[in-house]
Protein backbone atom coordinates (compact mmCIF):
# COMPACT_ATOMS: atom_id res chain seq x y z
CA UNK A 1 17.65 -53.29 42.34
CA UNK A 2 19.98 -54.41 39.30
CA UNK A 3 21.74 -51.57 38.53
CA UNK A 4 21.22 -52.01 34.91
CA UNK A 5 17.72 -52.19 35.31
CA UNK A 6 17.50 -48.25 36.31
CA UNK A 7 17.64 -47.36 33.40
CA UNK A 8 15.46 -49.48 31.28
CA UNK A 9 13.16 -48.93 33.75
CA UNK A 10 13.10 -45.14 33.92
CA UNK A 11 12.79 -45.83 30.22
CA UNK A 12 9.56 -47.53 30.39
CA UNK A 13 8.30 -44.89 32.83
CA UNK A 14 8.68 -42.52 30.19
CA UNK A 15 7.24 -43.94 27.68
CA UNK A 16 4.10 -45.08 30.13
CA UNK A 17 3.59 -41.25 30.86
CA UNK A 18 3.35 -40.56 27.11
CA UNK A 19 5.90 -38.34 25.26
CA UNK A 20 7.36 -34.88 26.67
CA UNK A 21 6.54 -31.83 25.77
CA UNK A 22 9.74 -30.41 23.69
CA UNK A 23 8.77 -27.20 23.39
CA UNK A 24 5.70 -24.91 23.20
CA UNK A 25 5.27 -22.55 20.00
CA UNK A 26 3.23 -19.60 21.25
CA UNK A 27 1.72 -18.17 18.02
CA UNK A 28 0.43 -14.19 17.70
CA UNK A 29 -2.19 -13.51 15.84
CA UNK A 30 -5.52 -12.03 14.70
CA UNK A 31 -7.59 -14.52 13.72
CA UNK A 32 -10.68 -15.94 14.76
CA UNK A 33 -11.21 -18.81 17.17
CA UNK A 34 -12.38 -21.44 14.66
CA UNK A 35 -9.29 -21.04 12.58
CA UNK A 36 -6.39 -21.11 15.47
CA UNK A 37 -8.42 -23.79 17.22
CA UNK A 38 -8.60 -26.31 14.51
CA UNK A 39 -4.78 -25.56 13.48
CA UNK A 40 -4.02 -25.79 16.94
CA UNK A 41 -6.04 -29.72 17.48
CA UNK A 42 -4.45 -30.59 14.45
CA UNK A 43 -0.92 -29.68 14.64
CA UNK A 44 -1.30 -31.16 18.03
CA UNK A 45 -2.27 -34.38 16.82
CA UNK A 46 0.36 -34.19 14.55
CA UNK A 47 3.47 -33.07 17.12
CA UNK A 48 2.37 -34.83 20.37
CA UNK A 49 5.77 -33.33 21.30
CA UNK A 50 4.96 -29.59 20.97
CA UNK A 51 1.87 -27.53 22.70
CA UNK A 52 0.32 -24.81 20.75
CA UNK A 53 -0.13 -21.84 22.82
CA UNK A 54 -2.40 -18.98 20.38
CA UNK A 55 -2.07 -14.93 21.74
CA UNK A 56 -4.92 -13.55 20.37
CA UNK A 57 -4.50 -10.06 19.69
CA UNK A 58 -5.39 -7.38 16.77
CA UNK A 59 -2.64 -6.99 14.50
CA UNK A 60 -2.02 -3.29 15.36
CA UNK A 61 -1.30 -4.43 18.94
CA UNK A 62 0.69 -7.47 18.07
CA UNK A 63 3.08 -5.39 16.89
CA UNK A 64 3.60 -3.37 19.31
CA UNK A 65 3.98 -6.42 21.94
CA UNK A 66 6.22 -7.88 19.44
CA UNK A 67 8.36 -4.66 19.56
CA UNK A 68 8.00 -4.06 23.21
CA UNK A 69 8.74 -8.07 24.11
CA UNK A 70 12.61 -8.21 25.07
CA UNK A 71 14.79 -10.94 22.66
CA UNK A 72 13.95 -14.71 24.51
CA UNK A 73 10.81 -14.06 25.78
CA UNK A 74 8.92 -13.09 22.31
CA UNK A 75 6.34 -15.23 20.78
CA UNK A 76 7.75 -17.74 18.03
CA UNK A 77 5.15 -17.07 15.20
CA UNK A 78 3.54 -13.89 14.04
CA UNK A 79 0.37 -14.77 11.36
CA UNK A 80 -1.67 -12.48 10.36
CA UNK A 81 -3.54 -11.16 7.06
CA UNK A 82 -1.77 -7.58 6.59
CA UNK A 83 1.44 -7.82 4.63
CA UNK A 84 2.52 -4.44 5.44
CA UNK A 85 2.34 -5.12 8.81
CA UNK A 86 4.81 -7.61 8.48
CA UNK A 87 6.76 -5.25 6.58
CA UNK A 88 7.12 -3.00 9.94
CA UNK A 89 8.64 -5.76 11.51
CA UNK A 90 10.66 -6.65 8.91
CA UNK A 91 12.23 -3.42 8.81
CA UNK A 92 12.29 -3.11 12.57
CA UNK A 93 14.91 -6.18 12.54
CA UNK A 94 12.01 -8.21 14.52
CA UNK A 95 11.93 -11.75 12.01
CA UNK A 96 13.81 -14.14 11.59
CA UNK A 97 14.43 -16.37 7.60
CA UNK A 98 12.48 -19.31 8.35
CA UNK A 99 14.97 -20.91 5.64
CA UNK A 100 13.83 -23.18 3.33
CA UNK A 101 10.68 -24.63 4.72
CA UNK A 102 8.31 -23.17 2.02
CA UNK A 103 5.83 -25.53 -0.17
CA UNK A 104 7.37 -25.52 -3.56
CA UNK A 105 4.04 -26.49 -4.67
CA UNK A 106 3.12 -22.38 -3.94
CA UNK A 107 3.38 -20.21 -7.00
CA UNK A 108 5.13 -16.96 -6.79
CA UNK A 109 2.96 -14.65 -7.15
CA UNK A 110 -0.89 -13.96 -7.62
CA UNK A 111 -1.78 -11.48 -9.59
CA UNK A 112 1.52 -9.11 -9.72
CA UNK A 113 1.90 -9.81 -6.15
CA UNK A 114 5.11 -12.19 -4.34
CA UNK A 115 3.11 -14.90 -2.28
CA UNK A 116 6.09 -14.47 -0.42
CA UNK A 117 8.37 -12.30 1.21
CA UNK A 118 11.27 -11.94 -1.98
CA UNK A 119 14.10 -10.96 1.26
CA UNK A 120 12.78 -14.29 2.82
CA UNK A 121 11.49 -12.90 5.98
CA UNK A 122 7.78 -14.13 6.02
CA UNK A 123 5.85 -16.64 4.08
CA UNK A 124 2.35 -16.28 2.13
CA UNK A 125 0.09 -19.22 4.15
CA UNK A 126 -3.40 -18.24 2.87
CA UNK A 127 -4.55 -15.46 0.58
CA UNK A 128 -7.03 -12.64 1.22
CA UNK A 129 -9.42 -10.37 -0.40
CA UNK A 130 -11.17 -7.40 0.73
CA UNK A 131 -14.98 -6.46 -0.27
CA UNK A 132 -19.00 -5.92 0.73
CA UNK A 133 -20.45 -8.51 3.19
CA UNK A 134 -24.49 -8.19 3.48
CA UNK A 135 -27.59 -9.69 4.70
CA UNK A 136 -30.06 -10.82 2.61
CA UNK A 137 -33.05 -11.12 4.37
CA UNK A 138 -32.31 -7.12 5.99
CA UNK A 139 -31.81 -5.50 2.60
CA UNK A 140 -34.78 -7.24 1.25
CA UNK A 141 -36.95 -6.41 4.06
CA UNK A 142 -35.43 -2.15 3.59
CA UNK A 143 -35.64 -2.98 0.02
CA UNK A 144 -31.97 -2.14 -0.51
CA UNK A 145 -30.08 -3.02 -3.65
CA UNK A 146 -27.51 -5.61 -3.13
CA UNK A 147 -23.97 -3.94 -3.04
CA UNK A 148 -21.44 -4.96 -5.94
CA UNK A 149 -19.28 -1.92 -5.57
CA UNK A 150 -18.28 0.58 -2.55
CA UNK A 151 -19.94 3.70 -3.99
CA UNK A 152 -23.24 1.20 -3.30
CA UNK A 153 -22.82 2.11 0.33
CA UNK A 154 -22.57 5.64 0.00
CA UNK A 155 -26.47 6.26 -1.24
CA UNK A 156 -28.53 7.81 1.38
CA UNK A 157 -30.52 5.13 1.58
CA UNK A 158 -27.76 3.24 3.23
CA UNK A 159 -28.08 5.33 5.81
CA UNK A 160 -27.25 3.65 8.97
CA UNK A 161 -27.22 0.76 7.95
CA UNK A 162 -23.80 0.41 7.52
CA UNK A 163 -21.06 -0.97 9.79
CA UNK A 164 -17.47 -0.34 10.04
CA UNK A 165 -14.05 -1.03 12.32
CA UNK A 166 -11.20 1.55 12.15
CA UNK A 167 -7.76 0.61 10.87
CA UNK A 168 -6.28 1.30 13.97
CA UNK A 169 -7.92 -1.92 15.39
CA UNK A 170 -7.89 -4.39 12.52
CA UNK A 171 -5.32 -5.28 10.44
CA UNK A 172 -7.41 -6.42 7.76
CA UNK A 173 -9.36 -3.19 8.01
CA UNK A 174 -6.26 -1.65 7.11
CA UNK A 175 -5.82 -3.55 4.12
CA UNK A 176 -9.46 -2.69 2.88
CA UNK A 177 -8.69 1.16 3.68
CA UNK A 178 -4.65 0.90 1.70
CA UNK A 179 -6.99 -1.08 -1.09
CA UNK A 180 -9.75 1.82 -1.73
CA UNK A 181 -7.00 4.34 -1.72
CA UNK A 182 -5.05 2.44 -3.91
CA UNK A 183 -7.74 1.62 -6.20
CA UNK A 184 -9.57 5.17 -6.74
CA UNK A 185 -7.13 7.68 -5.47
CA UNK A 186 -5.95 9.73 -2.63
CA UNK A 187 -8.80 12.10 -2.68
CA UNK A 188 -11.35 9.91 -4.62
CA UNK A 189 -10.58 7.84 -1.94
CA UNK A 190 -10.59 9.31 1.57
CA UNK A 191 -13.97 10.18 0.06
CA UNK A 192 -15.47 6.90 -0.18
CA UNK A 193 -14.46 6.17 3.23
CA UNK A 194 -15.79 9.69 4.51
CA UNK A 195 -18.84 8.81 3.02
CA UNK A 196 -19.01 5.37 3.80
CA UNK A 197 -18.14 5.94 7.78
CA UNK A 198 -20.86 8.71 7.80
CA UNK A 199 -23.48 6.56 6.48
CA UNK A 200 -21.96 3.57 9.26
CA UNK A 201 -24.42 3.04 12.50
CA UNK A 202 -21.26 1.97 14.44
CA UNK A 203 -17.59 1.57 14.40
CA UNK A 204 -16.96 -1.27 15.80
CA UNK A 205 -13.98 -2.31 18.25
CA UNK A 206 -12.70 -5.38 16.35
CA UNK A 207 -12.61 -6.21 12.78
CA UNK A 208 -15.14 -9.03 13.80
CA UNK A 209 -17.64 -6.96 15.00
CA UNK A 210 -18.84 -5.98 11.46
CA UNK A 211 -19.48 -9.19 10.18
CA UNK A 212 -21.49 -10.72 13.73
CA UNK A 213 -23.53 -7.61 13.18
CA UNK A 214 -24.43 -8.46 9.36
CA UNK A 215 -24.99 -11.89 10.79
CA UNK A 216 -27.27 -10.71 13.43
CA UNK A 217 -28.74 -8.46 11.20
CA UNK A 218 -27.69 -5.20 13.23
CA UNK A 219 -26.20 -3.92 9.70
CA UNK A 220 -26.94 -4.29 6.31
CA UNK A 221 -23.64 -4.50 5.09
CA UNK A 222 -19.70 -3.65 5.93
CA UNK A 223 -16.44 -3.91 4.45
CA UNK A 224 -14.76 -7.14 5.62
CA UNK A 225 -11.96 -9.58 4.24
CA UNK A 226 -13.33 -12.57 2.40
CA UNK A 227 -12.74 -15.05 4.78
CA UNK A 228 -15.38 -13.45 7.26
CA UNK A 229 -18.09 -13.38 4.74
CA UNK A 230 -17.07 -16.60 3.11
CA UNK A 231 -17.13 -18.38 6.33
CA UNK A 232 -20.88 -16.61 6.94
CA UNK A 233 -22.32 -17.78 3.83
CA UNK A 234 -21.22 -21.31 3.92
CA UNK A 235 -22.06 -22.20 7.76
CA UNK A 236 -25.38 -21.16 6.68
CA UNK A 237 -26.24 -17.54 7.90
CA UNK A 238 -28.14 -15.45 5.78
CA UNK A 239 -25.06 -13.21 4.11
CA UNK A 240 -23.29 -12.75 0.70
CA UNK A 241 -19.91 -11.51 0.33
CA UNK A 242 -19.11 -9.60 -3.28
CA UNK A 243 -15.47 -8.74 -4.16
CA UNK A 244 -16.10 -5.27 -6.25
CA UNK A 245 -13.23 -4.25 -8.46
CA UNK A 246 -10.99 -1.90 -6.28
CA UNK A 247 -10.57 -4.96 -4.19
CA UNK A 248 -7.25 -6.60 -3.69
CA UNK A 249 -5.96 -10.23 -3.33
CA UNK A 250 -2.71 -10.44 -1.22
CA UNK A 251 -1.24 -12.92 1.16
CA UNK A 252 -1.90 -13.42 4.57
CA UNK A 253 1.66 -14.12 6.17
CA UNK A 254 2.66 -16.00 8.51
CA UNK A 255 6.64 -15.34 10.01
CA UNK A 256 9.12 -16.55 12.49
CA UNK A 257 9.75 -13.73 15.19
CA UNK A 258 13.47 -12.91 16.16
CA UNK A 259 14.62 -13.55 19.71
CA UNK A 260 12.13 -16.11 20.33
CA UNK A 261 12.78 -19.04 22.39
CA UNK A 262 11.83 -22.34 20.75
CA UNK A 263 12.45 -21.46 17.10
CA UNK A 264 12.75 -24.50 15.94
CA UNK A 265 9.50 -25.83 16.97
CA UNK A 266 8.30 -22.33 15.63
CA UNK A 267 9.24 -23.43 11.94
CA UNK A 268 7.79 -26.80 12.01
CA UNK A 269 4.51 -25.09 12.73
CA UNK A 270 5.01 -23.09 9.73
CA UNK A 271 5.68 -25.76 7.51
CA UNK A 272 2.44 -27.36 8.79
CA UNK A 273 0.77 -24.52 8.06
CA UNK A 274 2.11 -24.73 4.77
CA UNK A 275 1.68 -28.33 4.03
CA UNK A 276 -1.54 -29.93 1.80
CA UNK A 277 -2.96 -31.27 5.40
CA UNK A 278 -2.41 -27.58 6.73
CA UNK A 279 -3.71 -26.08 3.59
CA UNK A 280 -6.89 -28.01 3.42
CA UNK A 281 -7.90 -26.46 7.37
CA UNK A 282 -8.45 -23.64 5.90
CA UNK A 283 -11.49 -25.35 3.34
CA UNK A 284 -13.51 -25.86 6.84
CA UNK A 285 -17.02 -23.84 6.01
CA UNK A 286 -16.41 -22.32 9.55
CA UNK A 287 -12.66 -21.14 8.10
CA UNK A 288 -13.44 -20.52 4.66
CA UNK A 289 -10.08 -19.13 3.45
CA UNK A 290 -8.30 -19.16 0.55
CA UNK A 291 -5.36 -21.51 0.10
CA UNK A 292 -2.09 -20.42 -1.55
CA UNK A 293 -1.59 -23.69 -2.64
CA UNK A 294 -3.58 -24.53 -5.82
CA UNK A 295 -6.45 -25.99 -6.21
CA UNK A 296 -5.30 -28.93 -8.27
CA UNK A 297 -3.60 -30.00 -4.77
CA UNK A 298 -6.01 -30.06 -2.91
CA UNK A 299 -9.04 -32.63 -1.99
CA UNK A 300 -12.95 -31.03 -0.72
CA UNK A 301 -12.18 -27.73 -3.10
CA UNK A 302 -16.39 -26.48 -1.97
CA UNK A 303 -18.45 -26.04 -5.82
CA UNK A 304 -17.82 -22.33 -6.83
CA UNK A 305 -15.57 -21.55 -4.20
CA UNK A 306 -13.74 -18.12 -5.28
CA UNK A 307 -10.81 -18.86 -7.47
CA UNK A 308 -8.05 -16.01 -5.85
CA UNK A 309 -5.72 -15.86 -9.89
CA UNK A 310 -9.67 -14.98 -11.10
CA UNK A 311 -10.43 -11.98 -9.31
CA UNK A 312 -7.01 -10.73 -9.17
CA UNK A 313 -6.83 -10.69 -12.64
CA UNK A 314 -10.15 -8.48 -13.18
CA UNK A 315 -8.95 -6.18 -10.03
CA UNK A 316 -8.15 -2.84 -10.44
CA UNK A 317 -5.89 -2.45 -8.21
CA UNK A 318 -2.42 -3.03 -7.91
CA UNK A 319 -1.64 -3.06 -4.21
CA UNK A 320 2.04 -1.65 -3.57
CA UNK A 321 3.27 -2.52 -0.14
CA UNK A 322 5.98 -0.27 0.36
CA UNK A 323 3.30 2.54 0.16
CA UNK A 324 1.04 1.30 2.57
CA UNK A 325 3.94 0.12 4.96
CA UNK A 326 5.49 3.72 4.58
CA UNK A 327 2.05 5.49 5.65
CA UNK A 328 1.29 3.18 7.55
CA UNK A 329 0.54 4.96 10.81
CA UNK A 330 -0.51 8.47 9.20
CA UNK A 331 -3.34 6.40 7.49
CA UNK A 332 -4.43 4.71 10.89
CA UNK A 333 -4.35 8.14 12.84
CA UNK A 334 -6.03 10.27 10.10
CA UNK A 335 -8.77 7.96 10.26
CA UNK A 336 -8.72 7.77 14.07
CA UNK A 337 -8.84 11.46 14.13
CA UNK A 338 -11.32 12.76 11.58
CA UNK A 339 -13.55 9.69 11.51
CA UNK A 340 -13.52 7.03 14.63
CA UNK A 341 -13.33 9.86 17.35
CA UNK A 342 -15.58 12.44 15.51
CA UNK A 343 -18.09 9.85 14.22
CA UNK A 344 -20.91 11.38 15.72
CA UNK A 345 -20.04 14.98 14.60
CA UNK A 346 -19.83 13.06 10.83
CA UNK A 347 -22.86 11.42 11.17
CA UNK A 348 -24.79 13.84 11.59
CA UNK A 349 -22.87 16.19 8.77
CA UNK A 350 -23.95 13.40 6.37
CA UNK A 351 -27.99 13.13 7.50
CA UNK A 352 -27.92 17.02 6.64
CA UNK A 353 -26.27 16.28 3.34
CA UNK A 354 -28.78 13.77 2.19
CA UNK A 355 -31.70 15.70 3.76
CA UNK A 356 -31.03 18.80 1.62
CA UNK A 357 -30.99 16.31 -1.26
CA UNK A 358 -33.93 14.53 -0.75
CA UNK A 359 -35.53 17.91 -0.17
CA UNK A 360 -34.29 19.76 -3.62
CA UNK A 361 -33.90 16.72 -5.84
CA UNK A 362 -33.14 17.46 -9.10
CA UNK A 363 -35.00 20.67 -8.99
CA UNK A 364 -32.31 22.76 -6.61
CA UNK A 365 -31.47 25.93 -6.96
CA UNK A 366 -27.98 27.39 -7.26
CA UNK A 367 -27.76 29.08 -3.92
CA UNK A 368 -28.76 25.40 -2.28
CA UNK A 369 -26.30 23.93 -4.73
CA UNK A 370 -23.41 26.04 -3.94
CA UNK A 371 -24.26 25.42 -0.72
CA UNK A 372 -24.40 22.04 -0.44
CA UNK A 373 -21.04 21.73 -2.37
CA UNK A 374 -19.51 23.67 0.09
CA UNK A 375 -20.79 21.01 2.93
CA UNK A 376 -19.61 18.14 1.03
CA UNK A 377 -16.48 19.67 0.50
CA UNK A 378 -15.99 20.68 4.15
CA UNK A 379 -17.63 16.76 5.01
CA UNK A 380 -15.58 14.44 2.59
CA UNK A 381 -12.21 15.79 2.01
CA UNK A 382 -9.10 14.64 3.60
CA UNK A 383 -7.39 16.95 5.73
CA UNK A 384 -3.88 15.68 4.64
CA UNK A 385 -3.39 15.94 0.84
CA UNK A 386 -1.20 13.03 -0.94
CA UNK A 387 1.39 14.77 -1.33
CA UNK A 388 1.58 15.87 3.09
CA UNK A 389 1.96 12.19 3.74
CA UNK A 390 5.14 11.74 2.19
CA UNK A 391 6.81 14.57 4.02
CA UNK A 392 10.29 13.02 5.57
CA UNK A 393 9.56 14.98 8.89
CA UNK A 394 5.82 13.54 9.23
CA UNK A 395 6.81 10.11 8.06
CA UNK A 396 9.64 10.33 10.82
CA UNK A 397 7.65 11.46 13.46
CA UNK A 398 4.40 9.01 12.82
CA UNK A 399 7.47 5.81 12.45
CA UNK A 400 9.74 7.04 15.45
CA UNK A 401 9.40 5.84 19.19
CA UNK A 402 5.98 6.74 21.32
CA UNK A 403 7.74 6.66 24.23
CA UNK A 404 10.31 9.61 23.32
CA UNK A 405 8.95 12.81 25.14
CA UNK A 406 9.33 14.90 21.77
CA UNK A 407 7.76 12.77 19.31
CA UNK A 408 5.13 12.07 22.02
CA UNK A 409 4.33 15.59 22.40
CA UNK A 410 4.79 16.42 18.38
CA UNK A 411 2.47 13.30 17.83
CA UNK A 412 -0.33 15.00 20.34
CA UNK A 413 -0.32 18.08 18.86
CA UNK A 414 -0.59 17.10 15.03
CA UNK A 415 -3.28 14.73 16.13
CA UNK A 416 -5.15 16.85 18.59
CA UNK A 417 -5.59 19.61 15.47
CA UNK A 418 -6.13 17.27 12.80
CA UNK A 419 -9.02 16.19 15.67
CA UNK A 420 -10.23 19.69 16.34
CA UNK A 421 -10.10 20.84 12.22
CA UNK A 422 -12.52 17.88 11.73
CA UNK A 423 -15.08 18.68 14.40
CA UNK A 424 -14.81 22.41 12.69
CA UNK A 425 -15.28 21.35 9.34
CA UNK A 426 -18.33 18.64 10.31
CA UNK A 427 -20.39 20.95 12.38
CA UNK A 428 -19.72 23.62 9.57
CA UNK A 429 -20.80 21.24 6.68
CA UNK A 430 -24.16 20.18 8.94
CA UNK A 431 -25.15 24.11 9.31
CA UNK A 432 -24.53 25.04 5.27
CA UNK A 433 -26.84 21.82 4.34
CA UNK A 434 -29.41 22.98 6.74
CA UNK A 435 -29.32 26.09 5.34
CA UNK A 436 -29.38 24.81 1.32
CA UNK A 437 -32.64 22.35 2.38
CA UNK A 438 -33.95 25.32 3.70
CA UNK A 439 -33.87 27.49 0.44
């Protein structure tokens, strides 16, 4: 063969057997399959050069393989809906600036809140809000009141028909947790979700399994972010989603991870996500997020579709961050320890509660009332105070390494009694309401 045919004829080869793949971005994340797989078709289509490879995993454990991934063999993207999540890895030196690949069409904040990171290490790419998904044709049929507000859920009637995940498997669940302390209180607050968890049929093992069972009808309602309602109610189930006013609108991030190995295919997937094509995925009725671009730049905006600069201007709350990044694990565990592994024992605490109610009504007595006060007290307090979770030495110990003997062993202590006090204080609070219904 001509010798200067080789070449133009390994050429044509090439470009018979299509383009080659120049890199694949493998992407970490939380979200459900109908969002990754229709940014993954489309980006696709888009970069025949670059295969989109999606790690599905909550975001509590995508941090942790993030931090236990050596440098060159760590995913490219992390994208997920809890900003302080991306705040640990910020601070753990685990993302990389994306530079300047941000849509300039993107205000700066919503609400009081950066859309993105101010120190440049992770980008706003959709924004998120945290309330009350229900059925409507369950809550009509137990002739419930529709929730508009979170102390809804706590009235006897709800009753097991409530579900719930634990922040310690859902990112997002964090977020609603951070967002009801935040909004009423430390106290006021652990309260609530005392309340609310008693009154919960299940906690679930994903953030998704609330809102399949309000689909399915297996609860009446659960706290979810918007998108998992949203999505509900406009592919046609029989749900409503209600933002009540300790709710908060934030980003959900997306961020290039440090040490990865194509990083430069990494940010053009960013900036896709990013783009007015990217941005208008998320408008699918299966997706049903909200955009951080506005409106005005968009085409298909759905009629009446929630406006995010709306409800974050009637929210009360004012989500900082730094607090919920600093607490970050002391929040997880204290729920993990006095609610998702003593369920049960809190359950039943809370039946007695509303039992001696609905036996006294307003007519009790003040033995039964002193009583019962007692039991609530003992039922729907925190055991850490506000002030106990920003103690240096806990804050050290719940941010330091698992794998260090000590802190392992410190860890397993603090959580075993904060475990034990709980089951104490539950079957306590269950015996004095027995006792006040039976006055």
């Amino acid at each position: 063969m001509n010798k200067k045919l080789k070449p133009l004829l390994a050429a044509a080869l090439l470009v018979a057997a299509g383009p080659a793949i120049s890199g694949t971005v493998t992407v970490i994340t939380s979200f459900p399959k109908e969002l990754t797989q229709a940014y993954k078709t489309a980006f696709e289509k888009a970069n025949p050069d670059i295969k989109l490879e999606i790690l599905n995993k909550n975001t509590v454990s995508g941090i942790a393989y993030v931090k236990e991934t050596e440098a060159g063999k760590r995913p490219e993207v992390f994208w997920a809906s809890a900003p302080d999540a991306f705040e640990v890895l910020a601070q753990a030196n685990l993302l990389e600036k994306a530079g300047d690949i941000a849509n300039h069409d993107v205000p700066d904040k919503i609400g009081n809140f950066p859309i993105n990171d101010p120190s440049g290490y992770f980008l706003g790419q959709a924004l998120a809000g945290y309330g009350i998904m229900y059925n409507t044709r369950l809550i009509k049929a137990k002739k419930l009141a529709p929730p508009a507000s979170w102390a809804d859920l706590l009235a006897p009637e709800w009753y097991g028909n409530v579900g719930i995940t634990s922040p310690s498997r859902s990112g997002t669940m964090h977020l609603t947790v951070e967002t009801i302390l935040q909004g009423e209180g430390w106290d006021k607050g652990w309260n609530t979700l005392l309340r609310m968890s008693g009154n919960s049929a299940a906690i679930t093992d994903r953030s998704f399994g609330v809102p399949d069972g309000v689909n399915n009808g297996q609860f009446g309602a659960g706290p979810v972010i918007d998108f998992f309602g949203l999505s509900s109610k406009y592919s046609k189930f029989p749900v409503e989603f209600v933002y009540p006013e300790e709710t908060a609108i934030v980003p959900a991030n997306i961020a290039l991870i440090a040490g990865a190995k194509s990083t430069a295919e990494g940010k053009k997937f960013i900036a896709y996500t990013l783009s007015k094509e990217g941005q208008e995925l998320l408008l699918k009725p299966e997706i049903s997020r909200l955009p951080v671009l506005p409106y005005k730049n968009l085409n298909n905006v759905p009629e009446g579709y929630p406006d995010p600069g709306e409800i974050a201007k009637r929210s009360k709350v004012q989500f900082d961050v730094d607090l919920s990044q600093s607490r970050y694990y002391i929040v997880q565990s204290l729920f993990d320890q006095t609610i998702t592994f003593r369920h049960a024992d809190l359950q039943q605490a809370t039946k007695a509660i509303h039992a001696a109610h609905a036996r006294h009504g307003a007519n009790i007595g003040e033995k039964a009332r002193q009583l019962l006060d007692e039991a609530k007290k003992l039922a729907w307090t925190p055991l850490l105070s506000a002030e106990q979770t920003k103690s240096p030495e806990l804050l050290a110990l719940f941010s330091g390494n698992k794998k260090d003997a000590d802190i392992s062993q410190k860890l397993s202590k603090i959580q075993g009694d904060w475990n034990s006090q709980a089951k104490i204080n539950y079957e306590k609070a269950q015996a004095l309401a027995k006792e006040a219904a039976s006055q």
